[in-house]
C-alpha atoms as a PDB file:
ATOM      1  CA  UNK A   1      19.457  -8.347  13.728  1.00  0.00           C
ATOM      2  CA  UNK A   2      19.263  -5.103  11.234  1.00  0.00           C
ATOM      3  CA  UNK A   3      16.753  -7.067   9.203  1.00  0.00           C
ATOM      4  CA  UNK A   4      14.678  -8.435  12.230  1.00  0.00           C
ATOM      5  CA  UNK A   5      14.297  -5.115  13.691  1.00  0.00           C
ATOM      6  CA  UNK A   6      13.418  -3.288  10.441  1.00  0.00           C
ATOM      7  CA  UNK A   7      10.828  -6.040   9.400  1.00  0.00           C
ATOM      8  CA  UNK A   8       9.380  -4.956  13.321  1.00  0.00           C
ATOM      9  CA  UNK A   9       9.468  -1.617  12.964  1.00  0.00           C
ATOM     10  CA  UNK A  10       7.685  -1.775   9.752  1.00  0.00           C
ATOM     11  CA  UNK A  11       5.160  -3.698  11.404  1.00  0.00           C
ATOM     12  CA  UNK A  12       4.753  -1.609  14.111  1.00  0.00           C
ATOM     13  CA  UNK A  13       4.404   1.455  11.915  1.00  0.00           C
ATOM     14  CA  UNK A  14       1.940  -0.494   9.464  1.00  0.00           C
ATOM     15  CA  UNK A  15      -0.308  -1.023  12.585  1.00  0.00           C
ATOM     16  CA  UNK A  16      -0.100   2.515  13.569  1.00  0.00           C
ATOM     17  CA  UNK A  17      -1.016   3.796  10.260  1.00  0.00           C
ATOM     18  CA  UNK A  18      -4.207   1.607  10.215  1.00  0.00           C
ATOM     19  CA  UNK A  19      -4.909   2.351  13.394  1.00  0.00           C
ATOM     20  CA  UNK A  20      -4.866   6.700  12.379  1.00  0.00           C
ATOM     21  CA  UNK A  21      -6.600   6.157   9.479  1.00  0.00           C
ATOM     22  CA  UNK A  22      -9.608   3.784  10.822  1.00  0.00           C
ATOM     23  CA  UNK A  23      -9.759   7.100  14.066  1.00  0.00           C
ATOM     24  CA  UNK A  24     -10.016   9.448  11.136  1.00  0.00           C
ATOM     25  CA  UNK A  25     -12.832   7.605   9.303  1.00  0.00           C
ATOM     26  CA  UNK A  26     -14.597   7.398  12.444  1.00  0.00           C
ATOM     27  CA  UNK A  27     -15.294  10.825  13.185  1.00  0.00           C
ATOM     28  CA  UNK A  28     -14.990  12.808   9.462  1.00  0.00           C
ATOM     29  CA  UNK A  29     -18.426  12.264   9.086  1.00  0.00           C
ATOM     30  CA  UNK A  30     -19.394  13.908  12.329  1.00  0.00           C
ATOM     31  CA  UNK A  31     -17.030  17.312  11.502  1.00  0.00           C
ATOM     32  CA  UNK A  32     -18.651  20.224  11.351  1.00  0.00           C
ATOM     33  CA  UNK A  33     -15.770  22.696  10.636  1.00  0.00           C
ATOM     34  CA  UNK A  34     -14.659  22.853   6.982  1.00  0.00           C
ATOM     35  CA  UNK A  35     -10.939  23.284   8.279  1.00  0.00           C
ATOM     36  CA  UNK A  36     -10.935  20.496  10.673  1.00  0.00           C
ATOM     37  CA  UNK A  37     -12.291  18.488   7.840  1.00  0.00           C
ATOM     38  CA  UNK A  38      -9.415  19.482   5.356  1.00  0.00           C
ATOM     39  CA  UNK A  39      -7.302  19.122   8.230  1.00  0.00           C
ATOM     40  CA  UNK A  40      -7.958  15.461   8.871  1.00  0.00           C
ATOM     41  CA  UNK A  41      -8.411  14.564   5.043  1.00  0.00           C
ATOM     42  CA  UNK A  42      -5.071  15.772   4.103  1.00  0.00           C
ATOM     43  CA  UNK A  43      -3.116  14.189   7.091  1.00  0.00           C
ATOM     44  CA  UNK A  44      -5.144  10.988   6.186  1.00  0.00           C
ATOM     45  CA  UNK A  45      -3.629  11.156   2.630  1.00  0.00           C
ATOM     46  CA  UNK A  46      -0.292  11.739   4.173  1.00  0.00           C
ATOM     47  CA  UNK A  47      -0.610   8.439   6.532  1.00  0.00           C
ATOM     48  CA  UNK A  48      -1.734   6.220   2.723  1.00  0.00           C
ATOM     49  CA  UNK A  49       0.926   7.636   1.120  1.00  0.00           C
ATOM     50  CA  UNK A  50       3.594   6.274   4.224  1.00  0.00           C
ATOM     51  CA  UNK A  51       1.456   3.088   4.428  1.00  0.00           C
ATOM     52  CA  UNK A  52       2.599   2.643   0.675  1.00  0.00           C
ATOM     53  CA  UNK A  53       6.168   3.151   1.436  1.00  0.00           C
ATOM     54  CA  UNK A  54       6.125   0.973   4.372  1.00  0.00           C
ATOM     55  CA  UNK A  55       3.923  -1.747   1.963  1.00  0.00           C
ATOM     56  CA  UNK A  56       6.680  -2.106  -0.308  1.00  0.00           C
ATOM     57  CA  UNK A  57       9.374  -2.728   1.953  1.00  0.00           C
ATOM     58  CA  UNK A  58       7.621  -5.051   3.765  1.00  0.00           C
ATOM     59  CA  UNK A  59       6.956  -6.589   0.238  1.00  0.00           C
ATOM     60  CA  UNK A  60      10.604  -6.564  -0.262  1.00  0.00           C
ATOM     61  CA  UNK A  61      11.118  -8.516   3.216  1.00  0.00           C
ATOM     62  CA  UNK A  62       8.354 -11.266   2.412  1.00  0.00           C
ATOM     63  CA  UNK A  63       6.177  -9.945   4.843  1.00  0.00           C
ATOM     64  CA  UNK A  64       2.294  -9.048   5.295  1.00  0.00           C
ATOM     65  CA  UNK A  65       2.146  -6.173   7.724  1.00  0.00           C
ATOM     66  CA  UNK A  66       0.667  -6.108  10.950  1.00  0.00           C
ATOM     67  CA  UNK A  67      -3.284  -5.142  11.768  1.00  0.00           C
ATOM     68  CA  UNK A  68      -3.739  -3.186  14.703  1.00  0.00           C
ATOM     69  CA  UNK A  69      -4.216  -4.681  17.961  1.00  0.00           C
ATOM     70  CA  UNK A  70      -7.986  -6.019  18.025  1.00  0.00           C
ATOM     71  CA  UNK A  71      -8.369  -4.771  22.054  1.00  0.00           C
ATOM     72  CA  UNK A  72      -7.044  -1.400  21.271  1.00  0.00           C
ATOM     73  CA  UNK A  73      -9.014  -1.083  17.883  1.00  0.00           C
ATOM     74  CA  UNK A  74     -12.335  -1.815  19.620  1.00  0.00           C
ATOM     75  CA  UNK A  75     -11.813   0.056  22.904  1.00  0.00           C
ATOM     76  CA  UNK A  76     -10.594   3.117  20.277  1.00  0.00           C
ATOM     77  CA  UNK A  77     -13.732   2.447  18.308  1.00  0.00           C
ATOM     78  CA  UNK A  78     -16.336   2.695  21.554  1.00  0.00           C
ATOM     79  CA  UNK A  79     -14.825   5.530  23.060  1.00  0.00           C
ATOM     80  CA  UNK A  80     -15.223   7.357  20.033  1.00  0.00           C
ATOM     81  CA  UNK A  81     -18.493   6.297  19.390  1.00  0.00           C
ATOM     82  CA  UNK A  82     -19.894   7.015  23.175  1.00  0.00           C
ATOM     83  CA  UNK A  83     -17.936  10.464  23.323  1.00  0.00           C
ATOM     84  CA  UNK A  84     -20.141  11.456  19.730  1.00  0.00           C
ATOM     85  CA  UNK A  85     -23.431  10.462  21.144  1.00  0.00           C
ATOM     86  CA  UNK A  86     -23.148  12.699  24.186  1.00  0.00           C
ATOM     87  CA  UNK A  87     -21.463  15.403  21.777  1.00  0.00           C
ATOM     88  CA  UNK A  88     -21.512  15.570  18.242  1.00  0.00           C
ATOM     89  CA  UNK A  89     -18.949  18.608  18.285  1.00  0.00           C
ATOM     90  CA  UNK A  90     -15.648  19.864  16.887  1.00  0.00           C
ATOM     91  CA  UNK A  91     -14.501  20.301  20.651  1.00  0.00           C
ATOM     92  CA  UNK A  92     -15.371  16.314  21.302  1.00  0.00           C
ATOM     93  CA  UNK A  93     -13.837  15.018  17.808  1.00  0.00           C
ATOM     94  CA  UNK A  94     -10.553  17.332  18.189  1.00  0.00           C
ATOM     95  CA  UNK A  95     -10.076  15.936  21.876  1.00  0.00           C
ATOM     96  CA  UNK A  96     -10.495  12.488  20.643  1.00  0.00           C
ATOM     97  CA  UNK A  97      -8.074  13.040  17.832  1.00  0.00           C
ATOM     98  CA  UNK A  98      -5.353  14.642  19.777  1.00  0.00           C
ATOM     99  CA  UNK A  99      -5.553  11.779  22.119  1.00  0.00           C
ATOM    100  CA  UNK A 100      -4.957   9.358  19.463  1.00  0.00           C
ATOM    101  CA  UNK A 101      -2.402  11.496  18.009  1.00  0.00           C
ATOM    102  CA  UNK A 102      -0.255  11.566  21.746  1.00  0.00           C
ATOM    103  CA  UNK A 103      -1.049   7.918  22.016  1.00  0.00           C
ATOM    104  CA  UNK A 104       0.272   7.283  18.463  1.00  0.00           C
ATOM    105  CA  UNK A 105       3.815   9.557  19.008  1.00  0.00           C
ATOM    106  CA  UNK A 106       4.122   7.951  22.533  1.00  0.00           C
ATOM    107  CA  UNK A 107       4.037   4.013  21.178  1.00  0.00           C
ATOM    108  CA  UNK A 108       5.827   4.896  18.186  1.00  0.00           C
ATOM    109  CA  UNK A 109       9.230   6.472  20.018  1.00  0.00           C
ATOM    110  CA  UNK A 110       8.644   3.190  22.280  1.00  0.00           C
ATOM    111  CA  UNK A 111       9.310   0.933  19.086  1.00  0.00           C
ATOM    112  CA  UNK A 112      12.210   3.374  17.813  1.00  0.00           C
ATOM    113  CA  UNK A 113      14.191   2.447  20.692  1.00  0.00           C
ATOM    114  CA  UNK A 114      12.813  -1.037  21.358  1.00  0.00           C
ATOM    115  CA  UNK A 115      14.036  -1.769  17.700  1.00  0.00           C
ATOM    116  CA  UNK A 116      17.148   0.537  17.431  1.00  0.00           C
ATOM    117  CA  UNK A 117      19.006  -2.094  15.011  1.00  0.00           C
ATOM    118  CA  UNK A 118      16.254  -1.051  12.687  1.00  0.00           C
ATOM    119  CA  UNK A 119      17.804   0.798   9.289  1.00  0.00           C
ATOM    120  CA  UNK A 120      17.933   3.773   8.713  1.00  0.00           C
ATOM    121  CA  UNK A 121      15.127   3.931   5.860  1.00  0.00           C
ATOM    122  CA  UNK A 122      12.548   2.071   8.409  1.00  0.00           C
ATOM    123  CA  UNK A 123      14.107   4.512  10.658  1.00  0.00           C
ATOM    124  CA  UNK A 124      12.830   7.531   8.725  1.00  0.00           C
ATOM    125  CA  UNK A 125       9.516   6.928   7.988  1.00  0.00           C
ATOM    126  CA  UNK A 126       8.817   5.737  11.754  1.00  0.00           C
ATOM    127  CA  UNK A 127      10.383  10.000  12.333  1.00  0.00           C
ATOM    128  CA  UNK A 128       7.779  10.989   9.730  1.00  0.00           C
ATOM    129  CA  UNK A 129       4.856   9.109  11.249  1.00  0.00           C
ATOM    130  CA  UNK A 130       5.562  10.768  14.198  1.00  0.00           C
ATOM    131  CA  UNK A 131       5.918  14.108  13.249  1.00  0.00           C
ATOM    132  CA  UNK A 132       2.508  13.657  11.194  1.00  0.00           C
ATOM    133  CA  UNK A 133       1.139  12.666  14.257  1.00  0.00           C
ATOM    134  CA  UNK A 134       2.182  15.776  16.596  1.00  0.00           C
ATOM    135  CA  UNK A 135       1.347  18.503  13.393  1.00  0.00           C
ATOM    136  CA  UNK A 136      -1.997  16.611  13.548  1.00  0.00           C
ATOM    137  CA  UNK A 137      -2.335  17.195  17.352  1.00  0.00           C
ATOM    138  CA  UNK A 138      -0.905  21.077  16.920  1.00  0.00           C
ATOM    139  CA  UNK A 139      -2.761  22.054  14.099  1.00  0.00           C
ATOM    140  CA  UNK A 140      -6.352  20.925  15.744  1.00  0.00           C
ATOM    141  CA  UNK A 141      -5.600  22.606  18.960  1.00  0.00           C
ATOM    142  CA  UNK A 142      -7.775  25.675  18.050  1.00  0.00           C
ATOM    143  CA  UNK A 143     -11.000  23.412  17.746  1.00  0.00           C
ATOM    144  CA  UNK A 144     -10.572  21.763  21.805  1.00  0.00           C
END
């Protein structure tokens, strides 16, 4: 059970990783704002640094990771794209950000209790996704 929740959890917080990083690449060409840009590029780094971690366990485990959910990608992907071509501002790229961000923390504590068998390792970096996520979503707040 310990091992079948951890390889899920890992999954789940490979997924979530791509899934920041691909939002991210979408709209750093579009900011304006030399901080937001720094912003985003360092909390970027932070997520391929975790999605190493998470790599090598999931390595350890015999196991290839999950890709995030096609639907959700694509849907992500449009609404970005739409929301730029009526606004190519800070203001529009922060907003869609911190949505990502709150929808990111919000499926993420879903999985931590979904898969509380998980160890505490898996555990850990799940917390630090997390808390990447919501400085993320604080430290853009002065650009909505």
């Amino acid at each position: 059970m310990i091992e079948d929740d951890t390889i899920k959890l890992l999954r789940e917080c490979d997924a979530g990783i791509k899934m920041g990083v691909a939002s991210i690449d979408d709209v750093l060409d579009y900011v304006h704002d030399g901080t937001l840009r720094k912003c985003l590029a360092d909390c970027k780094e932070k997520h391929d640094k975790l999605k190493e971690e998470i790599r090598v366990l999931l390595e350890k485990y015999h196991d290839d990771g999950k890709e995030p959910n096609s639907m959700a990608k694509g849907m992500s992907w449009m609404k970005t794209n739409v929301k730029l071509v009526m606004d190519e501002s800070d203001e529009t790229i922060a907003d869609l950000i911190t949505d990502g961000c709150n929808m990111g923390v919000k499926s993420l504590h879903k999985y931590l209790n979904q898969y509380k068998a998980a160890d505490e390792k898996t555990k850990d970096i799940a917390k630090r996704l997390i808390n990447l996520e919501e400085k993320l979503a604080v430290d853009i707040r002065g650009f909505l």
